[in-house]
Structure formats: C-alpha cells, structure tokens
Protein backbone atom coordinates (compact mmCIF):
# COMPACT_ATOMS: atom_id res chain seq x y z
CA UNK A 1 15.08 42.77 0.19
CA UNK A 2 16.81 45.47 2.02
CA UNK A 3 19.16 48.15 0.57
CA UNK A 4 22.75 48.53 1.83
CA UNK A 5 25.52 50.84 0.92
CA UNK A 6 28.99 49.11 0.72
CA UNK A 7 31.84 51.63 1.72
CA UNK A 8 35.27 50.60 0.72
CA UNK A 9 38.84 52.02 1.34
CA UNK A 10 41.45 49.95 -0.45
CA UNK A 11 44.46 48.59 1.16
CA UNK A 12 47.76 50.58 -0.33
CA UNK A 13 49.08 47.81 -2.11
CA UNK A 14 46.37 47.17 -4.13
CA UNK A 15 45.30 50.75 -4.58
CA UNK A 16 48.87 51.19 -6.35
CA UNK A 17 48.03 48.94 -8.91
CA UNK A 18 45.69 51.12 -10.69
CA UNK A 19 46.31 49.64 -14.07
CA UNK A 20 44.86 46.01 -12.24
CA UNK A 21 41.42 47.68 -10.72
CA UNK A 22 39.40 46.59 -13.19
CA UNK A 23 40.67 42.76 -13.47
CA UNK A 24 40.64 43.00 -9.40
CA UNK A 25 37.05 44.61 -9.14
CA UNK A 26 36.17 41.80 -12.01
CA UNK A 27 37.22 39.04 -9.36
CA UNK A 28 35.41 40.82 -6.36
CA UNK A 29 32.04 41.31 -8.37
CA UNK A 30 32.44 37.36 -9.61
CA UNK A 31 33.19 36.43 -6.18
CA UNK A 32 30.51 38.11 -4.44
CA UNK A 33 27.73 36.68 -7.18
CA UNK A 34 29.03 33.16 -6.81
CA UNK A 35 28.49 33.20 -3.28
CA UNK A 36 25.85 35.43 -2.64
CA UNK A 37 23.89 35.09 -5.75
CA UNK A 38 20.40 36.96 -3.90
CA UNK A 39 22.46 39.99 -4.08
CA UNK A 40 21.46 42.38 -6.57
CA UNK A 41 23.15 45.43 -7.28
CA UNK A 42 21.82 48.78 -8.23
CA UNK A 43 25.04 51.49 -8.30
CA UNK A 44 28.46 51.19 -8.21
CA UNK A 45 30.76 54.89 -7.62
CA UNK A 46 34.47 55.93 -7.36
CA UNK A 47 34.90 58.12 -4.42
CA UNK A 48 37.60 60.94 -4.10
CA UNK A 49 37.38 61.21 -0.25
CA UNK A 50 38.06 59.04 2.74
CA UNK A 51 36.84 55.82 0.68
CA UNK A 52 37.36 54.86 -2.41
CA UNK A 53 34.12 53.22 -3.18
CA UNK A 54 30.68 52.98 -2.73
CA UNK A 55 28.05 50.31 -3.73
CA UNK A 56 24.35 50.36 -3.55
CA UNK A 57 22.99 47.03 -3.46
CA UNK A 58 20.38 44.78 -2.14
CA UNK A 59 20.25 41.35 0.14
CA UNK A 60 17.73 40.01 2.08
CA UNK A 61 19.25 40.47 5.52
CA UNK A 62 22.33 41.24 7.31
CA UNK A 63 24.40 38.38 7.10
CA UNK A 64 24.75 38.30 3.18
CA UNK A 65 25.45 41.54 3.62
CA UNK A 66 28.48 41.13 6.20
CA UNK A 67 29.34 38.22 3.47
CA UNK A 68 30.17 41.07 0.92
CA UNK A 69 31.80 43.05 3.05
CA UNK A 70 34.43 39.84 4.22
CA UNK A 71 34.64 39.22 0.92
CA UNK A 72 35.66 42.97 -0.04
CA UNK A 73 38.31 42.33 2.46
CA UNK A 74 39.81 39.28 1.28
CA UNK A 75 40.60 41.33 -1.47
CA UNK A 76 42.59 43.94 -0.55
CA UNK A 77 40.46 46.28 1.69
CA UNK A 78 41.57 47.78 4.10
CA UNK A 79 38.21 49.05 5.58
CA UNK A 80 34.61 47.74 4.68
CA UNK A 81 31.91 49.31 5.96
CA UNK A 82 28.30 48.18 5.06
CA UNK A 83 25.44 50.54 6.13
CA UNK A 84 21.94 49.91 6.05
CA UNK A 85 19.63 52.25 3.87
CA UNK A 86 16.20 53.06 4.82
CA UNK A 87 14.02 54.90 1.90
CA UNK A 88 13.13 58.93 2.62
CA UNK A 89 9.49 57.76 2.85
CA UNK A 90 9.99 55.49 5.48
CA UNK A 91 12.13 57.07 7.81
CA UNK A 92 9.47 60.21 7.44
CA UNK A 93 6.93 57.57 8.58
CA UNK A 94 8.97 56.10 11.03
CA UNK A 95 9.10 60.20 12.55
CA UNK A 96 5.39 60.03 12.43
CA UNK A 97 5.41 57.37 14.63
CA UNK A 98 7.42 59.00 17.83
C-alpha cells in the first residue's frame, strides 16, 4: 500500500453550513469506504490555511486514490488535491542512489 495525503478546500456553500460538517463528512467517509473499501485511513486534520483539510491515508495505487479525491468533489469541494507520500527513510535512500 502506498500513503497519500488528501488536501481539501471546501466549496463556499457547503463550508457555510458548519453546523452540517459532521453529517456531510459522515456521508464522504461512508462513501469513500463503500467504494473504495482497500482504503485505510490513518489521520484525519482541520486546517486553518489555504485548505481546510487534510487526510493521511493509504491505497494500493493511484487510481483509488484519484477515486477519493472525485468523490471529495462530488461533495462539495471545491479543490482536491491528493499527493503522494514517500517515508523520510526512503527518500534518504532514494538520495543515496544519485
């Protein structure tokens, strides 16, 4: 499995509806398991910045992840960025390498 960081700005309209995030993050998380059920998630953060989340989570390739991050759009993203995350170790072994 590889580990990917989900970065999410919400539309306006739904980020008005404060006192609905947790029913609408409820229906995101539900949706997401139903149909990507190899995802397994390890964090999940507010964000007071240019995004208004953040999820760590893991898939085993880059499809499912692109999956999560239509389906964070068909509910009211605005922006969905998914990154790929490469361990410390590696990337210092990767160095090694050049």
């Amino acid at each position: 499995m590889r580990t990917y960081i989900l970065m999410t700005k919400l539309s306006a309209e739904v980020a008005s509806k404060m006192k609905d995030r947790e029913k609408i993050g409820q229906r995101w998380l539900d949706q997401v398991r139903k149909k990507c059920p190899e995802v397994k998630f390890i964090a999940h953060y507010g964000l007071l910045g240019s995004f208004d989340f953040m999820d760590i989570y893991e898939a085993p390739d880059e499809e499912v992840a692109a999956k999560v991050s239509m389906i964070s759009r068909a509910n009211g993203a605005s922006q969905a960025e998914s990154w790929t995350a490469i361990p410390y170790k590696r990337i210092v072994e990767l160095a090694d390498e050049i």
